[in-house]
C-alpha atoms as a PDB file:
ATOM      1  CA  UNK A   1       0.000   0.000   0.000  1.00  0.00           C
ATOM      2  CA  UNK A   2       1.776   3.656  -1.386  1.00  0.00           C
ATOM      3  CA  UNK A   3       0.468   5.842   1.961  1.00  0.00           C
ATOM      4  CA  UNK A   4       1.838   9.132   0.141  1.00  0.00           C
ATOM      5  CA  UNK A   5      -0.843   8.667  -2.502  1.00  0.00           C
ATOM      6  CA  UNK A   6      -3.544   8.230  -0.050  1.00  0.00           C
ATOM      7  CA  UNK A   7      -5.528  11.362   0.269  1.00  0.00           C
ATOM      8  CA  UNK A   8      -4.471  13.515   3.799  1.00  0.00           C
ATOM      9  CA  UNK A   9      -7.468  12.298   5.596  1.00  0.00           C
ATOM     10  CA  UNK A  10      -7.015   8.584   5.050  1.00  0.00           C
ATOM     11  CA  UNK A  11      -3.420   9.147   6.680  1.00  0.00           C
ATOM     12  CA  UNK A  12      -4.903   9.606   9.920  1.00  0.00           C
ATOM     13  CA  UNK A  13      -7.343   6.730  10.219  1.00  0.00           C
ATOM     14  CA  UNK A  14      -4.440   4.672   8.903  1.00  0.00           C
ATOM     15  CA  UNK A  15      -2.327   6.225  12.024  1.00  0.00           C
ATOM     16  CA  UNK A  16      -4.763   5.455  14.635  1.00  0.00           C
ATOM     17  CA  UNK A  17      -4.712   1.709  13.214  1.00  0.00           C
ATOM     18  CA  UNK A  18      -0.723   1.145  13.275  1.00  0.00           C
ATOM     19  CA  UNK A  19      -0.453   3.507  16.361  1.00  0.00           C
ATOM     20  CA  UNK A  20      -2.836   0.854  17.943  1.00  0.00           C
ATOM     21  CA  UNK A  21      -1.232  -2.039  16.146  1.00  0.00           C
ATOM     22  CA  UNK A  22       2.105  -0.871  17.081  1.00  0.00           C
ATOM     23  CA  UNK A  23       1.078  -0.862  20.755  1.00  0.00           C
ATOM     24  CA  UNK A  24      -0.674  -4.100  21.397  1.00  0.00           C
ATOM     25  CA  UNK A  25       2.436  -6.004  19.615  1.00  0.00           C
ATOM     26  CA  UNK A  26       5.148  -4.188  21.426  1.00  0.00           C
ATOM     27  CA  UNK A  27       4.301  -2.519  25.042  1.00  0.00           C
ATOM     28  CA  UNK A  28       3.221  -4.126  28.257  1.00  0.00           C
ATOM     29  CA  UNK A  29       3.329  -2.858  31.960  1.00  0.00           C
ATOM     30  CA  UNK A  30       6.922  -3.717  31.838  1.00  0.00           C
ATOM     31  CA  UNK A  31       8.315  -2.530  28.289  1.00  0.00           C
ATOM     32  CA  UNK A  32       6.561   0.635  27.486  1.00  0.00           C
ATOM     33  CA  UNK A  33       7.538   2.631  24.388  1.00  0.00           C
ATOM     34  CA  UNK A  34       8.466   6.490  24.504  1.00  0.00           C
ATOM     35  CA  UNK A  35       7.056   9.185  22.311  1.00  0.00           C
ATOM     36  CA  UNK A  36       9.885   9.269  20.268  1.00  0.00           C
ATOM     37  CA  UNK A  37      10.113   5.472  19.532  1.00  0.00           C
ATOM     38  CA  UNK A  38       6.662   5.325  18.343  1.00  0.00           C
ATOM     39  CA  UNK A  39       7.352   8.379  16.347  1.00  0.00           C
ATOM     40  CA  UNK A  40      10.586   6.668  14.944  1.00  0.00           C
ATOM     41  CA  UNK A  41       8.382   3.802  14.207  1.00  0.00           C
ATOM     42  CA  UNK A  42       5.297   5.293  12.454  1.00  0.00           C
ATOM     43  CA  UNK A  43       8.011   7.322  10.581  1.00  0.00           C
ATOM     44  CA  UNK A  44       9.786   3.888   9.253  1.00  0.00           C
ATOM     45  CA  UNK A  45       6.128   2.971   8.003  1.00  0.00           C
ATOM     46  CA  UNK A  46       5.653   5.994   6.036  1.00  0.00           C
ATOM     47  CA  UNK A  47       3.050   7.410   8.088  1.00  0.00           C
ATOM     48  CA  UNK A  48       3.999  11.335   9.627  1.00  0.00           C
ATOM     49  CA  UNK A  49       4.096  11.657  13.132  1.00  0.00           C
ATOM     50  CA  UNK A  50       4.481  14.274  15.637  1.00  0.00           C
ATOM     51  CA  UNK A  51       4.937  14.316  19.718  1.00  0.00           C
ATOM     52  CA  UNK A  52       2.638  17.139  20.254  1.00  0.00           C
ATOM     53  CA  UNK A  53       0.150  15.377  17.769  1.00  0.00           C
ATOM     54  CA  UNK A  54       0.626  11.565  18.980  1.00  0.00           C
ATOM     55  CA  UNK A  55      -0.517  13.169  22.542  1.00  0.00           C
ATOM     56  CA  UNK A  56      -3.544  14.402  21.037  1.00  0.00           C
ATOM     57  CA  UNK A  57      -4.055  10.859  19.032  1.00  0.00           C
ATOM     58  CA  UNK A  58      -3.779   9.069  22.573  1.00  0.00           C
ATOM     59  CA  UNK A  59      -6.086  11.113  24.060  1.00  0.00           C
ATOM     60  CA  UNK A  60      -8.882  10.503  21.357  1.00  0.00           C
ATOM     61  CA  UNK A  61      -7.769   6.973  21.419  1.00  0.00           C
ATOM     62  CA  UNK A  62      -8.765   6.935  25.233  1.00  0.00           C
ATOM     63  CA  UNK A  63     -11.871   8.750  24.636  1.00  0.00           C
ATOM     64  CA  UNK A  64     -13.261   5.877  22.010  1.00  0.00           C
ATOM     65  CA  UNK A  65     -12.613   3.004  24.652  1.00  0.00           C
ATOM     66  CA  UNK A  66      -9.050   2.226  23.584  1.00  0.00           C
ATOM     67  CA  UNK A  67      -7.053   2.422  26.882  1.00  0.00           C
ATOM     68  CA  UNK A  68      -3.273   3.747  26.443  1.00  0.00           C
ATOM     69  CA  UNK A  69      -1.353   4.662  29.821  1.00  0.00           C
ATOM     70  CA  UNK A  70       1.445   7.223  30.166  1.00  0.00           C
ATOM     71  CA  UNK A  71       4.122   5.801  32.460  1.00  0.00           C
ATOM     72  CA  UNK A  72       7.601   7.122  33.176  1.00  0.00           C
ATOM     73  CA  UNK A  73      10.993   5.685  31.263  1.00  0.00           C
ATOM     74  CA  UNK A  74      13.605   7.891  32.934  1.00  0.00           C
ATOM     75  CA  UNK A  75      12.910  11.233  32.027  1.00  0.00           C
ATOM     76  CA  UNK A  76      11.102  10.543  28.789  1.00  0.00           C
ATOM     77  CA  UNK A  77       7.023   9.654  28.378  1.00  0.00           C
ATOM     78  CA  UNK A  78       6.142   6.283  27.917  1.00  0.00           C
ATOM     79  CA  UNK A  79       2.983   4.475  26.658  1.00  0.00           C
ATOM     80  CA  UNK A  80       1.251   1.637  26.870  1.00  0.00           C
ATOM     81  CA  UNK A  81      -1.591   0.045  25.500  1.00  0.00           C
ATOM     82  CA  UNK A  82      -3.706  -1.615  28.606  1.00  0.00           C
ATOM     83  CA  UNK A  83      -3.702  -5.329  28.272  1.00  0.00           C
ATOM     84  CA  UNK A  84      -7.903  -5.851  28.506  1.00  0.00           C
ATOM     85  CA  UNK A  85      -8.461  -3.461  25.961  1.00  0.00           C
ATOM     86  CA  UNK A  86      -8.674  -6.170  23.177  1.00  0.00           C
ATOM     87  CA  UNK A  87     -10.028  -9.869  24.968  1.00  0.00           C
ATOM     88  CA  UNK A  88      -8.605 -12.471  23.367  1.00  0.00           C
ATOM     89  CA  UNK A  89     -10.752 -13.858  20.382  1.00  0.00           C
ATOM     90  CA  UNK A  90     -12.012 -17.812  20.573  1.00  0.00           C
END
C-alpha cells in the first residue's frame, strides 16, 4: 500500500490503526515505548508523526474506549496500550 498517494485524511485513520497495532504487539506494563520510539516507528512505516500530535491521538484513542497509559521511562514519556483493551478472540 503507497500511503503518500492516499488522500491527507485517510493518513490519519491509517495512524490510529498502526499507532494501535504498534502498541498491542510491542508494550506491556513492563516494556513501554516512549514518544519518540513510536514516532521513529510510524516514521519507518511511512506514516507522519508528531509528539505534540501523537498526545492528542492518545487522548482521542482513550476517549473511544481504547485504553493507552502514560508511564515514566527515565525522564522521557512512555505508553502503553492496557492489556484488557482487546479480549482475546475464541
Amino acid at each position: 500500500m503507497i500511503l503518500r498517494a492516499m488522500p491527507r485524511e485517510n493518513w490519519q485513520k491509517i495512524k490510529l490503526l498502526k499507532l494501535v497495532d504498534l502498541l498491542r504487539q510491542e508494550t506491556d506494563e513492563q516494556h513501554p515505548l516512549t514518544t519518540i520510539q513510536i514516532c521513529e516507528r510510524l516514521n519507518e512505516m511511512d506514516i507522519p508523526c508528531d509528539r505534540r500530535v501523537l498526545s492528542k491521538d492518545i487522548d482521542l484513542l482513550n476517549a473511544n474506549g481504547v485504553e493507552v497509559r502514560w508511564t515514566s521511562v527515565g525522564k522521557e514519556k512512555g505508553i502503553i496500550l492496557k492489556a484488557e483493551t482487546f479480549p482475546p478472540l475464541n
